[in-house]
N, C-alpha and C. Protein backbone atom coordinates (compact mmCIF):
# COMPACT_ATOMS: atom_id res chain seq x y z
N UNK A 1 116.98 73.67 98.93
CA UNK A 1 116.48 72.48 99.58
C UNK A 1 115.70 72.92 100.81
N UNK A 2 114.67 72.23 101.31
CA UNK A 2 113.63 72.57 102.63
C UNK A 2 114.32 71.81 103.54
N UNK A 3 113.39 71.82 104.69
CA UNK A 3 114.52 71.33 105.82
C UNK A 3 113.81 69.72 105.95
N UNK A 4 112.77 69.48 104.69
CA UNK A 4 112.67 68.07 104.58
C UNK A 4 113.17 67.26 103.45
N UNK A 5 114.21 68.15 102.65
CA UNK A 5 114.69 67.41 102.01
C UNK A 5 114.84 67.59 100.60
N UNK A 6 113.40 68.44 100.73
CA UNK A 6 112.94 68.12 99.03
C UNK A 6 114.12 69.35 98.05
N UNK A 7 114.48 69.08 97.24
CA UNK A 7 115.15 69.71 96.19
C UNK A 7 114.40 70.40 95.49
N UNK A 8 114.60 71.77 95.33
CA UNK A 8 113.59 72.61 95.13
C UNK A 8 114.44 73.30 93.60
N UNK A 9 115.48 73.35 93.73
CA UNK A 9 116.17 74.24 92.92
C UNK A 9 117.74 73.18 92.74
N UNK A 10 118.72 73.82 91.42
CA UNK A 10 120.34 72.91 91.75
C UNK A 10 120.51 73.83 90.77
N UNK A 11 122.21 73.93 90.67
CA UNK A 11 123.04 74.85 89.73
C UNK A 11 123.32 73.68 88.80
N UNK A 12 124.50 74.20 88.12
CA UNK A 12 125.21 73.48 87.53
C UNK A 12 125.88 72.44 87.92
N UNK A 13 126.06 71.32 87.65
CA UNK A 13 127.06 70.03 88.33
C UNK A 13 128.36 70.28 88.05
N UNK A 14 129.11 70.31 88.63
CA UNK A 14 130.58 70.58 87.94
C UNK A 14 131.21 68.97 88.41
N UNK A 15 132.98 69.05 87.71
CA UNK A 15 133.58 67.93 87.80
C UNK A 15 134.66 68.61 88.27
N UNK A 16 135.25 67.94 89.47
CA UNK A 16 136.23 68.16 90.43
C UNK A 16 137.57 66.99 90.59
N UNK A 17 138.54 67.26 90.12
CA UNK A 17 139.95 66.22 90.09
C UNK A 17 140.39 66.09 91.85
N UNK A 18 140.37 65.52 92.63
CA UNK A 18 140.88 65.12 93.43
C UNK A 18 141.64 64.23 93.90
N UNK A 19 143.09 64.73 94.04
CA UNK A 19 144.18 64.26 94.13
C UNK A 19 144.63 64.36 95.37
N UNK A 20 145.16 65.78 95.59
CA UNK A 20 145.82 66.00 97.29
C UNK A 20 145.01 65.68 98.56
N UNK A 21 145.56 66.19 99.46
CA UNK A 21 144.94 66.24 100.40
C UNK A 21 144.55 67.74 100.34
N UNK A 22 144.82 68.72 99.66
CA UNK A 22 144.18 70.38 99.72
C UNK A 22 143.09 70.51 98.37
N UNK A 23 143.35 69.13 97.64
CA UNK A 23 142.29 69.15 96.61
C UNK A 23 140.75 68.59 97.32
N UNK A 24 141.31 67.91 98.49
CA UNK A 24 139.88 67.26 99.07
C UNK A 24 139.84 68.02 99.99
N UNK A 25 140.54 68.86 100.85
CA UNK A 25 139.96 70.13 101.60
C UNK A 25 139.23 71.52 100.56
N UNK A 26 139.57 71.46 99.99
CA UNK A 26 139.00 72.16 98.92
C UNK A 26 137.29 71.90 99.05
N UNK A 27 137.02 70.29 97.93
CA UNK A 27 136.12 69.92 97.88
C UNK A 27 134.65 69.90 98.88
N UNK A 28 135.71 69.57 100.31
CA UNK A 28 134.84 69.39 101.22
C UNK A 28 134.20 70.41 101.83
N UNK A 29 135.03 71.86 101.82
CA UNK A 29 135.13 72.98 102.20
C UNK A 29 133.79 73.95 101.23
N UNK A 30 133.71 73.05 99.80
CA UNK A 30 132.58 73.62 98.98
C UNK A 30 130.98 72.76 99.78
N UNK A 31 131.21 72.24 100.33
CA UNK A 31 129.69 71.44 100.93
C UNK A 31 129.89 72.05 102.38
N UNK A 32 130.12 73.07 102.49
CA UNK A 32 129.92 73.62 104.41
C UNK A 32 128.39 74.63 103.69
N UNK A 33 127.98 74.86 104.92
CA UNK A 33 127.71 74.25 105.62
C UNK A 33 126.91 73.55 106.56
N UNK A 34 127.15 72.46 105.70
CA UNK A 34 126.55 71.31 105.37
C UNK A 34 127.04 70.04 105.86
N UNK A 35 126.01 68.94 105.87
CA UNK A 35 126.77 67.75 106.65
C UNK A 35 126.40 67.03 105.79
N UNK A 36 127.68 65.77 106.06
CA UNK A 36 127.78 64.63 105.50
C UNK A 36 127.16 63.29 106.29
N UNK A 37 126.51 62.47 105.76
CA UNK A 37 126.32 60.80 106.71
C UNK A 37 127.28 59.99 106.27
N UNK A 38 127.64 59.78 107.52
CA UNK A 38 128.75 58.49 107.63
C UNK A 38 128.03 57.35 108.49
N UNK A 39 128.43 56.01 107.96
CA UNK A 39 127.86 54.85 108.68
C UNK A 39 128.56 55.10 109.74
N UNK A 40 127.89 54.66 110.86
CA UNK A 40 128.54 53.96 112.67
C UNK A 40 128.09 52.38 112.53
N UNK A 41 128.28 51.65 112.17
CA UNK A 41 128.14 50.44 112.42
C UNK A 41 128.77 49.58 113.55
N UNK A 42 130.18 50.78 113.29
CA UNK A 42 130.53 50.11 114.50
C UNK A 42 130.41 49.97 115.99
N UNK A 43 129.48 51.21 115.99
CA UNK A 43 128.57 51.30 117.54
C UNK A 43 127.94 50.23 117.91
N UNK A 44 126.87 49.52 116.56
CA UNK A 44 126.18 48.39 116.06
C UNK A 44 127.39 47.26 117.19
N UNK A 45 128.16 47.27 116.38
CA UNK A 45 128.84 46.29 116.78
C UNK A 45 129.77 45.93 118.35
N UNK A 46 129.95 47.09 118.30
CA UNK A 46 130.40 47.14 120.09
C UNK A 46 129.62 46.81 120.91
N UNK A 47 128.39 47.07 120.45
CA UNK A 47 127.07 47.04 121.98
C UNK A 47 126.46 45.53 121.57
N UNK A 48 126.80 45.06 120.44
CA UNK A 48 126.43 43.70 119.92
C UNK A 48 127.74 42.71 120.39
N UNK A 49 128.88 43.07 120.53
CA UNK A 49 130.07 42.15 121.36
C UNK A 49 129.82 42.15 122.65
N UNK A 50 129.24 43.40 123.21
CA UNK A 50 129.02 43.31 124.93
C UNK A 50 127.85 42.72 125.04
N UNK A 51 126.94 42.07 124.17
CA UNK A 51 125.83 40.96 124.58
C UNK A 51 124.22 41.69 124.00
N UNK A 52 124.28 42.94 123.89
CA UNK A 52 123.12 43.73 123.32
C UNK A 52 122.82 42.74 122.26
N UNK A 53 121.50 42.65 121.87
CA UNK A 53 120.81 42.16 120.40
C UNK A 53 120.57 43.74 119.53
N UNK A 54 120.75 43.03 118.11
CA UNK A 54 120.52 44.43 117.23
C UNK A 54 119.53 45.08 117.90
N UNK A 55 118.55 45.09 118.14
CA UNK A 55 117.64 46.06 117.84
C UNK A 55 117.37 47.02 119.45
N UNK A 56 118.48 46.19 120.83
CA UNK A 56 118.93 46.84 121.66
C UNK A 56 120.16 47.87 121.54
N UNK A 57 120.53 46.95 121.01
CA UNK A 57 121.82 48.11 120.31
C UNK A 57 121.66 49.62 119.78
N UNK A 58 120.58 49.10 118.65
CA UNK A 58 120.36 50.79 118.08
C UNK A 58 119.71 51.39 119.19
N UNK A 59 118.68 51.34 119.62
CA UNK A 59 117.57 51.94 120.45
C UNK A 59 118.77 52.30 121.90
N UNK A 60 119.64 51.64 122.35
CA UNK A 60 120.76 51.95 123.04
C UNK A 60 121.38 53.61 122.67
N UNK A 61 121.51 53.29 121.26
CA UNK A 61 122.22 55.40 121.13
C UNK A 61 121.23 55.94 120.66
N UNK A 62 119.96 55.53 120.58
CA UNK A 62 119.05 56.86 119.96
C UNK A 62 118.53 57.48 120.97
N UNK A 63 118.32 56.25 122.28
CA UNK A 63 117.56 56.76 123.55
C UNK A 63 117.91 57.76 124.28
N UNK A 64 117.20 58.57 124.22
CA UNK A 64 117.34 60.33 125.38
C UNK A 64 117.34 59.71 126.94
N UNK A 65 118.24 60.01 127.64
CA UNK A 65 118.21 59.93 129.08
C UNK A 65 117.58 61.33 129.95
N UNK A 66 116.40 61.31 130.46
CA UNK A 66 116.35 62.90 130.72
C UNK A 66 116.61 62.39 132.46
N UNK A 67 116.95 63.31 133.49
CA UNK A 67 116.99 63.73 134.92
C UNK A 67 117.12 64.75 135.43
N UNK A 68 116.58 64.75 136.65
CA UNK A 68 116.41 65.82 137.07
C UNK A 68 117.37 65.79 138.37
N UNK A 69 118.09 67.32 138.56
CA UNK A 69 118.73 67.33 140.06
C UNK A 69 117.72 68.84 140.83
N UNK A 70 117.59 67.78 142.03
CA UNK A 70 116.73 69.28 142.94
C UNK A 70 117.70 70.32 143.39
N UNK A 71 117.57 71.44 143.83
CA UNK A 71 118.64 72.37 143.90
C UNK A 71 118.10 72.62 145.25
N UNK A 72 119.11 73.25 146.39
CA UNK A 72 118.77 73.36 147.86
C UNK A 72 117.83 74.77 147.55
N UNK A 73 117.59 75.65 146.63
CA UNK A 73 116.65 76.48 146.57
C UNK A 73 115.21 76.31 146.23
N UNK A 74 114.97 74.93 145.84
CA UNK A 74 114.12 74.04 145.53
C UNK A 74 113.61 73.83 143.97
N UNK A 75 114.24 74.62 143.24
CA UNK A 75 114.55 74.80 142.01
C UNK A 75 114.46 73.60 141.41
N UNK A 76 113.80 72.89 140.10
CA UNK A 76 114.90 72.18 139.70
C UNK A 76 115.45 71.83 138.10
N UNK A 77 117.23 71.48 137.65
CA UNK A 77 117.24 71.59 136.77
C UNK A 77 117.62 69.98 135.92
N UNK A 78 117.11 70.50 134.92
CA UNK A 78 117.03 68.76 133.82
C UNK A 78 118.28 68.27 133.30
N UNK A 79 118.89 67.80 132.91
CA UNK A 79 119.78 67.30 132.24
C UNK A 79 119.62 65.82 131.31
N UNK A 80 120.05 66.44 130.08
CA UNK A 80 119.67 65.04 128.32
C UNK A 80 120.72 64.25 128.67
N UNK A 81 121.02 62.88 128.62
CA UNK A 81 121.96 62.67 128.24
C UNK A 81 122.08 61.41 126.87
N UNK A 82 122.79 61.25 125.92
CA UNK A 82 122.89 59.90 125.45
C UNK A 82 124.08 59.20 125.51
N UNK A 83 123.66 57.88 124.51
CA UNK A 83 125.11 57.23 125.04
C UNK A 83 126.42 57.47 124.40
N UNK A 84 126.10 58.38 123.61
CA UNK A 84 127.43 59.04 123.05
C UNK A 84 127.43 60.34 122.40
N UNK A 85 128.37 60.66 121.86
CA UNK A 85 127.76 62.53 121.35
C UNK A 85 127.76 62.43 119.68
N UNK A 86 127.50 63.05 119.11
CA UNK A 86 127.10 63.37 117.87
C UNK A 86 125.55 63.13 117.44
N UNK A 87 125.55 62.94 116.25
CA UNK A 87 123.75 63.19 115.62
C UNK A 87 123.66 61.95 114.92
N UNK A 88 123.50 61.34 116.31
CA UNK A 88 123.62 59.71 115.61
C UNK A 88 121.93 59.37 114.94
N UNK A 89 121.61 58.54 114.61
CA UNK A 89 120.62 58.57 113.62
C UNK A 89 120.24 57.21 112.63
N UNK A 90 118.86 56.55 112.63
CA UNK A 90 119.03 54.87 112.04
C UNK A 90 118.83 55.24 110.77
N UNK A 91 120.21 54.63 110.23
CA UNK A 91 119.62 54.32 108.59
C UNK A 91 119.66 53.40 108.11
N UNK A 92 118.66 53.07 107.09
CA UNK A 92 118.13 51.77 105.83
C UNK A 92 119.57 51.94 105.17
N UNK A 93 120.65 50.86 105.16
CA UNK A 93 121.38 50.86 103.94
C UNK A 93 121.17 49.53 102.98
N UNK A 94 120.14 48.54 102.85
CA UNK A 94 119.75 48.01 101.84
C UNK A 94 118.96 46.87 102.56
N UNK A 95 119.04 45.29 102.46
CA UNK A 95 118.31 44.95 102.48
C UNK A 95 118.65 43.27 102.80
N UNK A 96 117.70 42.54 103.23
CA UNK A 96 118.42 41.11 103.49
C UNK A 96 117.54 40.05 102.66
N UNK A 97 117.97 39.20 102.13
CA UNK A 97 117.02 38.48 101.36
C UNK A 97 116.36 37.60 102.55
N UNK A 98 115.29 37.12 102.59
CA UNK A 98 114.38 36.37 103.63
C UNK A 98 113.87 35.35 102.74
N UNK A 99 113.77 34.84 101.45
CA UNK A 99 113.42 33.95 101.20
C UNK A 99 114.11 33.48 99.94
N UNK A 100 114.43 32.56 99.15
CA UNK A 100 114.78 31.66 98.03
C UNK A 100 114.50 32.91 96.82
N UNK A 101 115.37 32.70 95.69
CA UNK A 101 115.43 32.95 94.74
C UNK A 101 113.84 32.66 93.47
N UNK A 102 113.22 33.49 93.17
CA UNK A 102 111.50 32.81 92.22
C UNK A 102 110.90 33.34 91.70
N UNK A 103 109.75 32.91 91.43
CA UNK A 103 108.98 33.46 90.94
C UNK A 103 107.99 34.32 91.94
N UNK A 104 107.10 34.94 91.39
CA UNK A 104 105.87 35.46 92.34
C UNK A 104 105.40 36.02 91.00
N UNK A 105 103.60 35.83 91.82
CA UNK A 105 102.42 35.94 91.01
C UNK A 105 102.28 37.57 90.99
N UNK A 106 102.42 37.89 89.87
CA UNK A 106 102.27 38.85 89.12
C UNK A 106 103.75 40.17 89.36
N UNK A 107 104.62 39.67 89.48
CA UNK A 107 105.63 40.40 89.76
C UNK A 107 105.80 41.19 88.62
N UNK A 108 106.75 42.51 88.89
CA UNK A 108 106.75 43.06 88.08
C UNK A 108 107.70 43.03 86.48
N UNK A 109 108.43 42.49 86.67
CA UNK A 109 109.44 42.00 85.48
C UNK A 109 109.80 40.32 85.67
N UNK A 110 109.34 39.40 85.11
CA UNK A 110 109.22 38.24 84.87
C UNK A 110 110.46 38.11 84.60
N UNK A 111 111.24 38.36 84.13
CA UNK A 111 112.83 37.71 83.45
C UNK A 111 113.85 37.90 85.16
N UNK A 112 113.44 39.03 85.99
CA UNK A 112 114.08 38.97 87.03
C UNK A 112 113.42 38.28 88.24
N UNK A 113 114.59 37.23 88.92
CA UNK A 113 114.02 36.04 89.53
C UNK A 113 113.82 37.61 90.66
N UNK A 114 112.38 36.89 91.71
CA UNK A 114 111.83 37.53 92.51
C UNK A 114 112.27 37.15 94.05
N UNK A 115 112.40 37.94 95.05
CA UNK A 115 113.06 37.56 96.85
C UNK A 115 112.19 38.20 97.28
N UNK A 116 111.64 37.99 98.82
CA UNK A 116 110.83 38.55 99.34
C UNK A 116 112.41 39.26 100.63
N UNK A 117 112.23 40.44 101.12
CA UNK A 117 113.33 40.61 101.69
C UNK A 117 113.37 41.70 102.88
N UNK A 118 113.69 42.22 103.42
CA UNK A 118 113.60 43.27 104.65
C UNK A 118 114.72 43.88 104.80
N UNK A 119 114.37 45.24 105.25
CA UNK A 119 115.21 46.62 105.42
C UNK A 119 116.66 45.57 106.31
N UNK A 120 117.93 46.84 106.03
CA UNK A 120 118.82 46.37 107.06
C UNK A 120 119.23 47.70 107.56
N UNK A 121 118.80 47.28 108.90
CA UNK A 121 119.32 49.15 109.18
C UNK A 121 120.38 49.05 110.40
N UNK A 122 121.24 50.13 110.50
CA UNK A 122 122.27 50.47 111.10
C UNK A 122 122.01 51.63 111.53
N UNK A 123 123.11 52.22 112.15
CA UNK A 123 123.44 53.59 112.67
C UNK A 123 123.82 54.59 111.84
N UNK A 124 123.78 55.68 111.91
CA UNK A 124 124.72 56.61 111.02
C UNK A 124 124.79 57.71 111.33
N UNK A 125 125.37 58.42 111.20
CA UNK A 125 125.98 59.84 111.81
C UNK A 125 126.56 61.35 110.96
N UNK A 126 125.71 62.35 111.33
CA UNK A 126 125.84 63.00 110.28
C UNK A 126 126.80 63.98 111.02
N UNK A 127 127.98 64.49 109.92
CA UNK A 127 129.10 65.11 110.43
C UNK A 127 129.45 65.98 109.49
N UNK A 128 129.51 67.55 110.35
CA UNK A 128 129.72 68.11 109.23
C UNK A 128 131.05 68.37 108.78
N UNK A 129 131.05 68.47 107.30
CA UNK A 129 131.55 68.48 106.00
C UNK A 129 133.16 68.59 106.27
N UNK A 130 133.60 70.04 107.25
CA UNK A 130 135.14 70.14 107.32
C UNK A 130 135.58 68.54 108.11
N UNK A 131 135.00 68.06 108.84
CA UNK A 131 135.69 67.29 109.72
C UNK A 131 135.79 65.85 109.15
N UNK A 132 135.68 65.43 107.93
CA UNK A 132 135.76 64.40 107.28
C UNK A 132 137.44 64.70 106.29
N UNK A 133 138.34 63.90 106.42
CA UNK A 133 139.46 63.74 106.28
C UNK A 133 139.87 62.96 104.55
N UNK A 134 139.32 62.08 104.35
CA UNK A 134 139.13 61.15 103.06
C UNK A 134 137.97 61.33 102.35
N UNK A 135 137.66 61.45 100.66
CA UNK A 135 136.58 61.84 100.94
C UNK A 135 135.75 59.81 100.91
N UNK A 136 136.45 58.88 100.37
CA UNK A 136 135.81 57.98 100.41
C UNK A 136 135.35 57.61 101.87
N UNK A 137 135.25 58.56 102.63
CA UNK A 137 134.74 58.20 104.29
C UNK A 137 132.83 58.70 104.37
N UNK A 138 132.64 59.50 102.71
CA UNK A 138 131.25 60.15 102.78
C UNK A 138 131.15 59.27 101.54
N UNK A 139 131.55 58.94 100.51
CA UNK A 139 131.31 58.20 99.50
C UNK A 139 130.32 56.68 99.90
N UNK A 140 129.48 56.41 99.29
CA UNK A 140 129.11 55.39 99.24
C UNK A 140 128.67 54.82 97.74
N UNK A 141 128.55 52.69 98.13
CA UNK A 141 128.54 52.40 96.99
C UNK A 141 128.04 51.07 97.29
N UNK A 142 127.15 50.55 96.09
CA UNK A 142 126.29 49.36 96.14
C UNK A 142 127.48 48.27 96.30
N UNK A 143 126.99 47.07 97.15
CA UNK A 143 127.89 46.14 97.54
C UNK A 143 126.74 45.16 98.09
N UNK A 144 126.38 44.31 96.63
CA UNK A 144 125.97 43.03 96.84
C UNK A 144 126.79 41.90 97.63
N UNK A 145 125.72 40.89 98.82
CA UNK A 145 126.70 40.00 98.74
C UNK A 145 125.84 38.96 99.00
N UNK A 146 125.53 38.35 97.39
CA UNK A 146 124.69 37.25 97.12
C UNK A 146 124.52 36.15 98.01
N UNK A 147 125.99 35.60 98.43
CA UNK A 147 126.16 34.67 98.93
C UNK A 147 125.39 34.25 100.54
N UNK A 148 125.34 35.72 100.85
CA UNK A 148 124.29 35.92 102.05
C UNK A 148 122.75 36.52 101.90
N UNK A 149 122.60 36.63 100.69
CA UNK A 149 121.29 36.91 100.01
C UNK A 149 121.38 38.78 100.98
N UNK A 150 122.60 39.73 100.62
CA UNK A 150 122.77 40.77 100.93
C UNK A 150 122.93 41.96 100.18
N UNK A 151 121.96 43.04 100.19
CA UNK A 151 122.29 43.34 98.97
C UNK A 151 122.32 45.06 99.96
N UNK A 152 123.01 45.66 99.71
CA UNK A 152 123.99 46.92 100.79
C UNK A 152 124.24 47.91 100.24
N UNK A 153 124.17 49.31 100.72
CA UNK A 153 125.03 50.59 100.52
C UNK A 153 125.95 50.54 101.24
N UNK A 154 127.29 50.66 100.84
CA UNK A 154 127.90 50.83 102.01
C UNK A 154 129.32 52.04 101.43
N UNK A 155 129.87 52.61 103.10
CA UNK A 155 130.71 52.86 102.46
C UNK A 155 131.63 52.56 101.64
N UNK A 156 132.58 53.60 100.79
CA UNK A 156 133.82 53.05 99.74
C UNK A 156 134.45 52.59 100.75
N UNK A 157 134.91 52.92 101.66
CA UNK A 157 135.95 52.44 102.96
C UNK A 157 135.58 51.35 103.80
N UNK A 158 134.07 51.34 104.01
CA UNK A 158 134.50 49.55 104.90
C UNK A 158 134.30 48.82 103.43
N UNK A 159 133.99 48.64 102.52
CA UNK A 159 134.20 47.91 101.61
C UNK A 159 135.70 47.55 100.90
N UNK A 160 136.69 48.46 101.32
CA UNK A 160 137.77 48.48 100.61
C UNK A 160 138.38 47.75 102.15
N UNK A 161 138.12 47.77 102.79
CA UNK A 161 138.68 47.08 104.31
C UNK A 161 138.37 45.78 105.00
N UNK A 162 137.15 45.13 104.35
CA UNK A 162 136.49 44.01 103.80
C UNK A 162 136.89 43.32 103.13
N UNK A 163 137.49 43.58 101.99
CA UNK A 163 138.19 42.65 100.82
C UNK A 163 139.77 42.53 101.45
């Protein structure tokens, strides 16, 4: 793989039984080292209870704080800071419907009713591989929810914590 992504080469896929907890240290221990994305939503949501609007919220942990301290030698040195530590990072996990269930002129498959709709993006955080405990904490999985015209990746775990 390049460091943009692209898949250049893959072995064989194998199939892995995971049961224990040394069967999923195992597993996880074969993806070092390497990182996993895990949603933060709930960053989303903390800075959205203290009064932030989404799109203050994200831009809240992506933003670099730089400063400077003068030194009595007249020197001076910088310091990064953000609002929290790790490799936090916005991701697209699906999508919001914005308009009614229809038709549209010249869509591409006629039998499926057509939505006009927009990205939904969140936070997410990439962590590497040993320090993930469950593996349904890196697992993800489609989770429509019509009823809000929502249609989502999300993790196996806030979905199983949801219901």
């Amino acid at each position: 793989m390049t460091a943009g992504g692209d898949v250049l080469s893959f072995g064989k896929p194998s199939v892995k039984s995971v049961i224990t907890e040394q069967d999923t240290a195992q597993v996880l221990g074969q993806l070092m080292p390497g990182y996993v994305l895990i949603e933060r939503r709930d960053l989303m949501i903390d800075a959205m209870q203290q009064g932030d609007d989404a799109i203050d919220a994200l831009l809240g942990y992506l933003t670099v704080h730089h400063h400077c301290k003068h030194l009595e030698d007249q020197s001076v040195v910088w310091h990064s800071q953000r609002k929290t530590s790790g490799w936090i990072v916005p991701i697209a996990t699906g999508f919001q419907g914005i308009s009614k269930l229809g038709e549209a002129k010249n869509q591409r498959d006629p039998s499926v009713p057509h939505r006009f709709a927009e990205s939904v993006v969140t936070l997410g955080e990439f962590v590497m591989a040993h320090k993930i405990k469950h593996l349904d904490d890196i697992l993800w999985q489609y989770h429509p929810d019509l009823e809000n015209a929502l249609y989502l990746c999300q993790p196996v775990n806030a979905i199983n914590e949801h219901q």
